[in-house]
PDB file of N, CA and C in Angstrom:
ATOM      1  N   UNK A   1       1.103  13.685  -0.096  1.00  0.00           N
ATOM      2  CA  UNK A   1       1.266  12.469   0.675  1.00  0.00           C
ATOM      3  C   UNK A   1       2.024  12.806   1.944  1.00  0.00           C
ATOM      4  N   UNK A   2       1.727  11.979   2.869  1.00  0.00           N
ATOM      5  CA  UNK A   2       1.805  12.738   4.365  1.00  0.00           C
ATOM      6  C   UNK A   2       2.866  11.217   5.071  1.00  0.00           C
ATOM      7  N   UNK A   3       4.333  11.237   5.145  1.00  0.00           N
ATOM      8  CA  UNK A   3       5.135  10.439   5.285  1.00  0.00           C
ATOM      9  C   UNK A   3       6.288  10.468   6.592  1.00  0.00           C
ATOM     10  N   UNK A   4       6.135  12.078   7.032  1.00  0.00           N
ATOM     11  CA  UNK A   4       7.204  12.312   7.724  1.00  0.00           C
ATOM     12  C   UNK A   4       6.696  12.385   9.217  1.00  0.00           C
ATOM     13  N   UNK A   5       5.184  12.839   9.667  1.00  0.00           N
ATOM     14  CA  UNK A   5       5.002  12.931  11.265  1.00  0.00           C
ATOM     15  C   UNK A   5       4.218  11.451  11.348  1.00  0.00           C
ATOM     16  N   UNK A   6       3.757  10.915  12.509  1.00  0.00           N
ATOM     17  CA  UNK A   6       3.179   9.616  12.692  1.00  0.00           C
ATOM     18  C   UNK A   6       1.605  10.280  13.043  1.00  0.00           C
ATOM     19  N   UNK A   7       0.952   9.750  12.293  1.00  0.00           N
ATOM     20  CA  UNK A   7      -0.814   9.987  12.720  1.00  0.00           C
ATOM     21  C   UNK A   7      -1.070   8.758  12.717  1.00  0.00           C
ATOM     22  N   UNK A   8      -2.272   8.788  13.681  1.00  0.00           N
ATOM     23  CA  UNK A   8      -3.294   7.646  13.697  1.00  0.00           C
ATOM     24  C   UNK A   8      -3.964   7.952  12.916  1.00  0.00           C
ATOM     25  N   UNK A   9      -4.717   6.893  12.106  1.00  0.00           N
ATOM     26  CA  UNK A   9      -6.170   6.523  11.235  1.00  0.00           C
ATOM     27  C   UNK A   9      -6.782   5.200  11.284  1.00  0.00           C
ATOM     28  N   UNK A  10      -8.093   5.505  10.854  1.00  0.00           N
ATOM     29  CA  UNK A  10      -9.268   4.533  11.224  1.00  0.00           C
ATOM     30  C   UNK A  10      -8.731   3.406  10.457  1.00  0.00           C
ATOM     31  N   UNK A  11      -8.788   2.287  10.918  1.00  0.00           N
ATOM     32  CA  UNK A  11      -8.225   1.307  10.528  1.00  0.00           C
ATOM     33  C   UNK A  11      -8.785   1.042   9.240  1.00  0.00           C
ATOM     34  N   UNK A  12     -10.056   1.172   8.832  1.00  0.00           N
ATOM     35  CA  UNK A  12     -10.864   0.778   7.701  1.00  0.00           C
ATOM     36  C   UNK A  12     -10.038   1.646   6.829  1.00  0.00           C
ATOM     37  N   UNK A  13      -9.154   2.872   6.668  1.00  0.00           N
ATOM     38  CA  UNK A  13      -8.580   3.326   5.819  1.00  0.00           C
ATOM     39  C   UNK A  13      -6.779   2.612   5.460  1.00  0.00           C
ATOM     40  N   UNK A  14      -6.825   1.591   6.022  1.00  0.00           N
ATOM     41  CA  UNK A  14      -5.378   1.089   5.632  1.00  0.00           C
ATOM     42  C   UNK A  14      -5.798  -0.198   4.882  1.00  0.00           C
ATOM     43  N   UNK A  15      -4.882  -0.365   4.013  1.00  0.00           N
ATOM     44  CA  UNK A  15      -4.615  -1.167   3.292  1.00  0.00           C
ATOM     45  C   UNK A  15      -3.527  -1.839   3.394  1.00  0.00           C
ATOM     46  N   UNK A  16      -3.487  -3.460   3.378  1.00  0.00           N
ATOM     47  CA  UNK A  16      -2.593  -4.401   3.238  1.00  0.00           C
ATOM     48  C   UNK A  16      -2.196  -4.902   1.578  1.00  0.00           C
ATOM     49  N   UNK A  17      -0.393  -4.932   1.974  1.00  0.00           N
ATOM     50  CA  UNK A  17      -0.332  -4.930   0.230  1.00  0.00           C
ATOM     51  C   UNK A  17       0.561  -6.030   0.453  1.00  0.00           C
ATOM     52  N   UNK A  18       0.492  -6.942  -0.486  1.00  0.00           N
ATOM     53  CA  UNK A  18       1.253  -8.477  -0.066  1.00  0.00           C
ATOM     54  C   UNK A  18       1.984  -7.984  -1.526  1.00  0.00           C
ATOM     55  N   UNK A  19       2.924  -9.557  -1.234  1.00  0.00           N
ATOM     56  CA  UNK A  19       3.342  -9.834  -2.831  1.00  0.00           C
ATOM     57  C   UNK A  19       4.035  -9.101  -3.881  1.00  0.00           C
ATOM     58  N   UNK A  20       5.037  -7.864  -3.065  1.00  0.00           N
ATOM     59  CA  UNK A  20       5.587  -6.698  -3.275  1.00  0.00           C
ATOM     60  C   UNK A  20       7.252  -7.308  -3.648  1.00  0.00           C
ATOM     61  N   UNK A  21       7.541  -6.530  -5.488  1.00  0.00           N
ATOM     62  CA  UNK A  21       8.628  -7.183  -5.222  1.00  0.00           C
ATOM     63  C   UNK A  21       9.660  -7.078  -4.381  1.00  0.00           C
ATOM     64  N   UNK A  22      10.812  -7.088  -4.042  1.00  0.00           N
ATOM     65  CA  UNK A  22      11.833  -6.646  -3.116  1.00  0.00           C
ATOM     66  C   UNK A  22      12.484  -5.286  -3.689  1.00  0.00           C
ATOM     67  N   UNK A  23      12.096  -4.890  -5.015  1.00  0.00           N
ATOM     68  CA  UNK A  23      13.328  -3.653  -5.093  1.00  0.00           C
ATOM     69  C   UNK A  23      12.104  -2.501  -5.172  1.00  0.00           C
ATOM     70  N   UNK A  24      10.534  -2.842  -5.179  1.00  0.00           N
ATOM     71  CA  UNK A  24       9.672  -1.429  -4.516  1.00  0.00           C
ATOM     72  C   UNK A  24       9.908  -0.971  -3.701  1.00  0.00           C
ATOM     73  N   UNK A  25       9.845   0.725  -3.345  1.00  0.00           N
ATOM     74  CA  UNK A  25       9.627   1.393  -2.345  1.00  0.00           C
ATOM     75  C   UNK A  25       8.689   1.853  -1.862  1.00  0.00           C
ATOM     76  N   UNK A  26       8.390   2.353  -0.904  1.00  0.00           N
ATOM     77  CA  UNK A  26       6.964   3.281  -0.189  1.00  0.00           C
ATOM     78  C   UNK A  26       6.771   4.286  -1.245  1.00  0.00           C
ATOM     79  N   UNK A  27       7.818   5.013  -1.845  1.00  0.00           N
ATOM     80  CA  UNK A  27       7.299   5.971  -3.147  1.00  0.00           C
ATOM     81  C   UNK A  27       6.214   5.532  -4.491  1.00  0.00           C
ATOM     82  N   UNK A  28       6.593   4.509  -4.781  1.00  0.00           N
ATOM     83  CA  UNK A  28       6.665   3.480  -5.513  1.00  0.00           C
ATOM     84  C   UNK A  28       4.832   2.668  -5.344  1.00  0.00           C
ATOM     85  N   UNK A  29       5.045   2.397  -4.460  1.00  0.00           N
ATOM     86  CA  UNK A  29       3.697   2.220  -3.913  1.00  0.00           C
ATOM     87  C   UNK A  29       2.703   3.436  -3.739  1.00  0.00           C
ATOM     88  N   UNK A  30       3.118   4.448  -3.187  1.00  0.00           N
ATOM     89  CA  UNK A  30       2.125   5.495  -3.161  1.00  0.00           C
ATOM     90  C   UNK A  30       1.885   5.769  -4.487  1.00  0.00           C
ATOM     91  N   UNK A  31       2.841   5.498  -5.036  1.00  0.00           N
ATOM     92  CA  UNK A  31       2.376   6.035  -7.063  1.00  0.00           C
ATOM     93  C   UNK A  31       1.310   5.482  -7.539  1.00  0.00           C
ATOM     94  N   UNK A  32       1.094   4.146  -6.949  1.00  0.00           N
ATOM     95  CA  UNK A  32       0.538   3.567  -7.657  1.00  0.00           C
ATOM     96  C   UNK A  32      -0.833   3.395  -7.350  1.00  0.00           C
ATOM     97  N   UNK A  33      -1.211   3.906  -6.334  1.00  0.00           N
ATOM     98  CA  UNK A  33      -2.269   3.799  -5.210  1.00  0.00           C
ATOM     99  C   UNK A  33      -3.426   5.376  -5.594  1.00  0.00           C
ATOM    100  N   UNK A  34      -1.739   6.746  -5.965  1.00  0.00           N
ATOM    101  CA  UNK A  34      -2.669   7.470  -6.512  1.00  0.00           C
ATOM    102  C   UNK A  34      -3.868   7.403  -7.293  1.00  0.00           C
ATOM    103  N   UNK A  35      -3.617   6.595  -8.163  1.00  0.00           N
ATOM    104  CA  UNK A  35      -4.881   6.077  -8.788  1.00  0.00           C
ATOM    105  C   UNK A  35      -6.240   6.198  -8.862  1.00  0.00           C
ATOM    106  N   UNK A  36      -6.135   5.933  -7.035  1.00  0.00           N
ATOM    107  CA  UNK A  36      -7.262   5.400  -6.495  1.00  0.00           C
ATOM    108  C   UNK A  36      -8.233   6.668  -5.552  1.00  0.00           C
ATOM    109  N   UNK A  37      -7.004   7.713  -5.156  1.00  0.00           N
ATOM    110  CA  UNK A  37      -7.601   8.482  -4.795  1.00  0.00           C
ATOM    111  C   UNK A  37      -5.818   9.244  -3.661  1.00  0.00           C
ATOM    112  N   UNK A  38      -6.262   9.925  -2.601  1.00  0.00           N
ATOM    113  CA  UNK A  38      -5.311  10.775  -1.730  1.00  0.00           C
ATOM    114  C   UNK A  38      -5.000   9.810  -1.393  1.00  0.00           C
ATOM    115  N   UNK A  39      -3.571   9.263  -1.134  1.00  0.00           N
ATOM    116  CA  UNK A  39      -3.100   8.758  -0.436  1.00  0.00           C
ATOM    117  C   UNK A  39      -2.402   9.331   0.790  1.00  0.00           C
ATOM    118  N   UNK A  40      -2.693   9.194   1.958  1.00  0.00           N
ATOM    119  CA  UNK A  40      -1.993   9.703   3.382  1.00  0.00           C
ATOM    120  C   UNK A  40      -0.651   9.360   3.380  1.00  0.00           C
ATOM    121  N   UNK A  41      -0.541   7.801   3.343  1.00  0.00           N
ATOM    122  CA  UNK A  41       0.667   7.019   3.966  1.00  0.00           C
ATOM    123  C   UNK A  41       0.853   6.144   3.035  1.00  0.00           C
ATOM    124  N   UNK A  42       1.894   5.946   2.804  1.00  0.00           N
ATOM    125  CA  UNK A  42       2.896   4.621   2.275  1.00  0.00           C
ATOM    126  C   UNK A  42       4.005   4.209   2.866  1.00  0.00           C
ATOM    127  N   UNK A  43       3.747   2.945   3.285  1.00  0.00           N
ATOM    128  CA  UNK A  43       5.190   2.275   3.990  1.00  0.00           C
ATOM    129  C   UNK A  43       5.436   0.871   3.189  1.00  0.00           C
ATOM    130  N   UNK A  44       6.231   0.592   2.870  1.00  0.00           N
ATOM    131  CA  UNK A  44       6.930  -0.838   3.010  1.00  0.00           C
ATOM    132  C   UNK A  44       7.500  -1.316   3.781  1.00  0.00           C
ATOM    133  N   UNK A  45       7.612  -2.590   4.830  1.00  0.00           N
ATOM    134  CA  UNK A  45       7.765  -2.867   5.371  1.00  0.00           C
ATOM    135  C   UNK A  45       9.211  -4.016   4.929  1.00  0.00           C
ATOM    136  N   UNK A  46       9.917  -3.281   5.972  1.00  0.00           N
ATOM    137  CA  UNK A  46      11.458  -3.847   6.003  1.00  0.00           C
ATOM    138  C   UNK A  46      12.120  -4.589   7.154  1.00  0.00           C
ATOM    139  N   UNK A  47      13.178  -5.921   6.769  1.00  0.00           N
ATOM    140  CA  UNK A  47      13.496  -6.405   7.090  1.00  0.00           C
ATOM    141  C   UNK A  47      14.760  -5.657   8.966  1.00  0.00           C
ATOM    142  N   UNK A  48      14.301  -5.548   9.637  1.00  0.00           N
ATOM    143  CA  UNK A  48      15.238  -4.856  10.370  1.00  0.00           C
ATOM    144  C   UNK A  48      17.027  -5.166  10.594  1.00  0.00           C
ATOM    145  N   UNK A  49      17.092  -6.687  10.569  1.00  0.00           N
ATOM    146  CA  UNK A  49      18.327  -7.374  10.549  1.00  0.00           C
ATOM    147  C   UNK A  49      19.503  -6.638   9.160  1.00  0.00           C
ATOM    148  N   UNK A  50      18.534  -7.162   8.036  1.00  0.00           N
ATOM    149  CA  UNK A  50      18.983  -7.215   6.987  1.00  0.00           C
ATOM    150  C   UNK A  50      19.044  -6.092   5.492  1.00  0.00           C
ATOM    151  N   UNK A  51      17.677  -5.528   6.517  1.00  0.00           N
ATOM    152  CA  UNK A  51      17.569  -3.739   5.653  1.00  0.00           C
ATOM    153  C   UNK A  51      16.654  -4.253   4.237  1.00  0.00           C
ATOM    154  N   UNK A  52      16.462  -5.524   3.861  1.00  0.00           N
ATOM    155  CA  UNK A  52      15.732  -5.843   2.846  1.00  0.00           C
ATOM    156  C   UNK A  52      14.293  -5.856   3.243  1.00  0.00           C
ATOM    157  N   UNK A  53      13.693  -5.372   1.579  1.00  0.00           N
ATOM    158  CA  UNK A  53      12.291  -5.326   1.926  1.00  0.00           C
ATOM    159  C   UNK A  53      12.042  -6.701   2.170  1.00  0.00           C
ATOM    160  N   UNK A  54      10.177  -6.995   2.980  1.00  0.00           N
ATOM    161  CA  UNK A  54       9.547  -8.084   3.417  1.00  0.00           C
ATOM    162  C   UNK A  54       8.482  -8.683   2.510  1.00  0.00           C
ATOM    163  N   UNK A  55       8.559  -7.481   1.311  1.00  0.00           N
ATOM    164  CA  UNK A  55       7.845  -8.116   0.539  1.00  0.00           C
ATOM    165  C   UNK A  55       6.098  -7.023   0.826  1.00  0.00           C
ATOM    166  N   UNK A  56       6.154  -7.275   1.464  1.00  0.00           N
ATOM    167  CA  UNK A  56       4.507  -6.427   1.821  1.00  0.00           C
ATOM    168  C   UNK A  56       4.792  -4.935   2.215  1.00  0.00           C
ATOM    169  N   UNK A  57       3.122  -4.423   2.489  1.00  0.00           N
ATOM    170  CA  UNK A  57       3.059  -2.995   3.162  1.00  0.00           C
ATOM    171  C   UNK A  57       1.995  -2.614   3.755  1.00  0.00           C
ATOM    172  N   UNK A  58       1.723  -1.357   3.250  1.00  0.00           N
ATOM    173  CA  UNK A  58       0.557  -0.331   4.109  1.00  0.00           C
ATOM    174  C   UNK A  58       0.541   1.014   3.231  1.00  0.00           C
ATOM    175  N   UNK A  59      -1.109   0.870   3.106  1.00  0.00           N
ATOM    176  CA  UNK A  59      -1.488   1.974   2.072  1.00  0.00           C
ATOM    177  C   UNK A  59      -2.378   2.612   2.925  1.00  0.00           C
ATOM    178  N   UNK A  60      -2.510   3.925   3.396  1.00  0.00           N
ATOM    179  CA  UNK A  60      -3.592   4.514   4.402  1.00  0.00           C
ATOM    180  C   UNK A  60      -4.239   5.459   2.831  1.00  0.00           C
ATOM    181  N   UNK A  61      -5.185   5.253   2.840  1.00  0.00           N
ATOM    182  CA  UNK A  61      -6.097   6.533   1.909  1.00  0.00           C
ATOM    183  C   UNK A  61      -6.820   7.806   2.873  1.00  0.00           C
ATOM    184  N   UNK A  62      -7.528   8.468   1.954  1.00  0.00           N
ATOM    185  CA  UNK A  62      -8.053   9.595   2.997  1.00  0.00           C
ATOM    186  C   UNK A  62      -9.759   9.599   3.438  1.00  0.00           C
ATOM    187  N   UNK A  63     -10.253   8.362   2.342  1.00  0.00           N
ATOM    188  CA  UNK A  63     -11.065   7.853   2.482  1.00  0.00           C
ATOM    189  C   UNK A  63     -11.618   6.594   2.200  1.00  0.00           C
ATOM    190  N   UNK A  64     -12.888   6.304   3.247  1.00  0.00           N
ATOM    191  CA  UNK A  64     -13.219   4.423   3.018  1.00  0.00           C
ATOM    192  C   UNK A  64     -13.689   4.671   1.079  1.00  0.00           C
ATOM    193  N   UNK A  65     -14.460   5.508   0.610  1.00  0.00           N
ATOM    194  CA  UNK A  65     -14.806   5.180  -1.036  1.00  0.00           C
ATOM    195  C   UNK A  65     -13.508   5.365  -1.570  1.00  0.00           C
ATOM    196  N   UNK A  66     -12.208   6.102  -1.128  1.00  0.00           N
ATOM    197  CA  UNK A  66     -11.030   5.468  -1.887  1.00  0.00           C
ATOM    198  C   UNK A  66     -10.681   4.429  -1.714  1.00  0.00           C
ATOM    199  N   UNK A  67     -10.721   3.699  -0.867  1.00  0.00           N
ATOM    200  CA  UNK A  67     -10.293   2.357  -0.064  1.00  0.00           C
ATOM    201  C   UNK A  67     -11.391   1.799  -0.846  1.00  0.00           C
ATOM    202  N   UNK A  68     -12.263   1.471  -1.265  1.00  0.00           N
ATOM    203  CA  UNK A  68     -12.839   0.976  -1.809  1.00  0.00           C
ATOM    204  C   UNK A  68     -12.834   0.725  -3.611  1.00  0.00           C
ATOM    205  N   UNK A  69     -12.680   1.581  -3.966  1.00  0.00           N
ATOM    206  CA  UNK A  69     -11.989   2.445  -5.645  1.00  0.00           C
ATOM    207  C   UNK A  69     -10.401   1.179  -5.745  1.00  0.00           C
ATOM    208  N   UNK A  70      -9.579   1.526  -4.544  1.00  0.00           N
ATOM    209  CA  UNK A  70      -8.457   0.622  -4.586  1.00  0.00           C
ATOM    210  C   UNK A  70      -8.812  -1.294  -4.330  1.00  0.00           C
ATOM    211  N   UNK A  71      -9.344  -1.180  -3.756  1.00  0.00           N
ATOM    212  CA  UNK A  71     -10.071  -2.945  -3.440  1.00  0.00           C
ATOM    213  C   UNK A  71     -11.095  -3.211  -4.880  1.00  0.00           C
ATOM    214  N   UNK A  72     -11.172  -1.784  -5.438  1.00  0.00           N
ATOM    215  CA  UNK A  72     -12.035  -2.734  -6.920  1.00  0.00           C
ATOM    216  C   UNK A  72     -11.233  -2.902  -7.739  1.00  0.00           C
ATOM    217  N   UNK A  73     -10.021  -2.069  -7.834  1.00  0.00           N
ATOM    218  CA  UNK A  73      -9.124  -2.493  -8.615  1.00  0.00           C
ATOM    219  C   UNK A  73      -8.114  -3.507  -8.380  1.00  0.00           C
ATOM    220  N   UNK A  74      -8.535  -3.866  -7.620  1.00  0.00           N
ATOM    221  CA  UNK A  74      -7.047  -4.948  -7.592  1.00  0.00           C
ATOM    222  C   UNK A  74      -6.059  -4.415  -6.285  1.00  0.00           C
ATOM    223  N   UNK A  75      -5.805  -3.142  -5.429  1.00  0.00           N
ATOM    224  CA  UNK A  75      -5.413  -3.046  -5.031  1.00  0.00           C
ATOM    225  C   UNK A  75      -5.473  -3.834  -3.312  1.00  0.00           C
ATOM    226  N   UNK A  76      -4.516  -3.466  -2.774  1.00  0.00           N
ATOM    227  CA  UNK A  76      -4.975  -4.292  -1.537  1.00  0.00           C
ATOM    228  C   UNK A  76      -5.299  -5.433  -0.990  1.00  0.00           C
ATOM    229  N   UNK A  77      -5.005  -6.172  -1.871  1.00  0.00           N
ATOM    230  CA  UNK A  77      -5.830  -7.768  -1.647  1.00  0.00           C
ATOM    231  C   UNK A  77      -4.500  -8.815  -1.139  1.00  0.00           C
ATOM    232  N   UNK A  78      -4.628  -9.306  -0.298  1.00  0.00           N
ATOM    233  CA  UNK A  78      -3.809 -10.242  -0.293  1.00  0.00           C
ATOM    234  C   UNK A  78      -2.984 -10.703  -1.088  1.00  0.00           C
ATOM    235  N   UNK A  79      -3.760 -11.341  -2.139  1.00  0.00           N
ATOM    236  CA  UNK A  79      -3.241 -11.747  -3.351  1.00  0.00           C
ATOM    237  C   UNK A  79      -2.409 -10.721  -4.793  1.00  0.00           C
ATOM    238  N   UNK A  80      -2.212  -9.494  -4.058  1.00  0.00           N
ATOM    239  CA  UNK A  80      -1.843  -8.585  -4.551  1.00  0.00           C
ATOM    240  C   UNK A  80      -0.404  -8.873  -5.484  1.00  0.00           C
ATOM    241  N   UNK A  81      -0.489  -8.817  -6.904  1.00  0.00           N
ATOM    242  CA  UNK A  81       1.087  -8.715  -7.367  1.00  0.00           C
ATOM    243  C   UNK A  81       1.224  -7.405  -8.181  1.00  0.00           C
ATOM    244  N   UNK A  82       1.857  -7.067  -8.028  1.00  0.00           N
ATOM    245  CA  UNK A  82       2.798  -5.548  -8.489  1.00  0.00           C
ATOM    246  C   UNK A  82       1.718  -5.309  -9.471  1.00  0.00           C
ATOM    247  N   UNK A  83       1.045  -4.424  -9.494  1.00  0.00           N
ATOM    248  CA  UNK A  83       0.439  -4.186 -10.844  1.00  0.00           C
ATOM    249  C   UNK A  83      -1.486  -5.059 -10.858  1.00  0.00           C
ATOM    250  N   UNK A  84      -1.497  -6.213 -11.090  1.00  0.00           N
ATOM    251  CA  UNK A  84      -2.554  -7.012 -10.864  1.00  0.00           C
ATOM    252  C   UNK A  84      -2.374  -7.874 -10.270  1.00  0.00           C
ATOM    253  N   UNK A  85      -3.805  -8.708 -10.179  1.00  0.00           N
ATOM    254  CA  UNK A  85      -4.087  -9.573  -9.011  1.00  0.00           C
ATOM    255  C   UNK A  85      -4.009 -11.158  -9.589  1.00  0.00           C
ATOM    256  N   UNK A  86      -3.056 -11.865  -8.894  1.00  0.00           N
ATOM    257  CA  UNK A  86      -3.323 -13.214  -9.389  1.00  0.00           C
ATOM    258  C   UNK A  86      -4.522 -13.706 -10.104  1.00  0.00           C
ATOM    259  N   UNK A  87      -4.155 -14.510 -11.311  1.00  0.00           N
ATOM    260  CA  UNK A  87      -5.060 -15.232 -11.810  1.00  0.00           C
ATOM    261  C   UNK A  87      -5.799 -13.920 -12.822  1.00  0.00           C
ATOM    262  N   UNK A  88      -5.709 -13.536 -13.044  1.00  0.00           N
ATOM    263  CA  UNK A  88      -6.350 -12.491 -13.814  1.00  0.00           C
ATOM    264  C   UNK A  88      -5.934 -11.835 -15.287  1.00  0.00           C
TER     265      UNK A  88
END
């Protein structure tokens, strides 16, 4: 997993992750994403004021059929909660 220089990637390879509790990390998330295939990038996205997470993130894979593998599982979706997807 590739965390420390800044690359660009095709947007179709990022993933939006909602609904994240507050004490996950970007580690944490990439764990879970392995799953699905290489993960590039994991970020969680943090509060700058307050240093607390926002709740959401960003999953970059290394490819659109992983990005896809993760969107069949449940990953990525808006409606995303830790683990599975609302209603389910």
């Amino acid at each position: 997993m590739t965390t420390l220089l800044p690359q660009s990637f095709p947007s179709d390879l990022k993933l939006f992750v909602g609904n994240l509790p507050f004490n996950v990390d970007s580690a944490q998330v990439a764990q879970l994403f392995e799953s699905a295939g290489n993960v590039e990038m994991a970020e969680v996205i943090y509060d700058k004021v307050t240093g607390r997470s926002r709740g959401f993130g960003f999953v970059t894979m290394s490819s659109a059929s992983e990005v896809a593998t993760g969107r069949s599982r449940g990953f990525g979706a808006g409606e995303f909660i830790w683990g599975a997807r609302e209603g389910c």
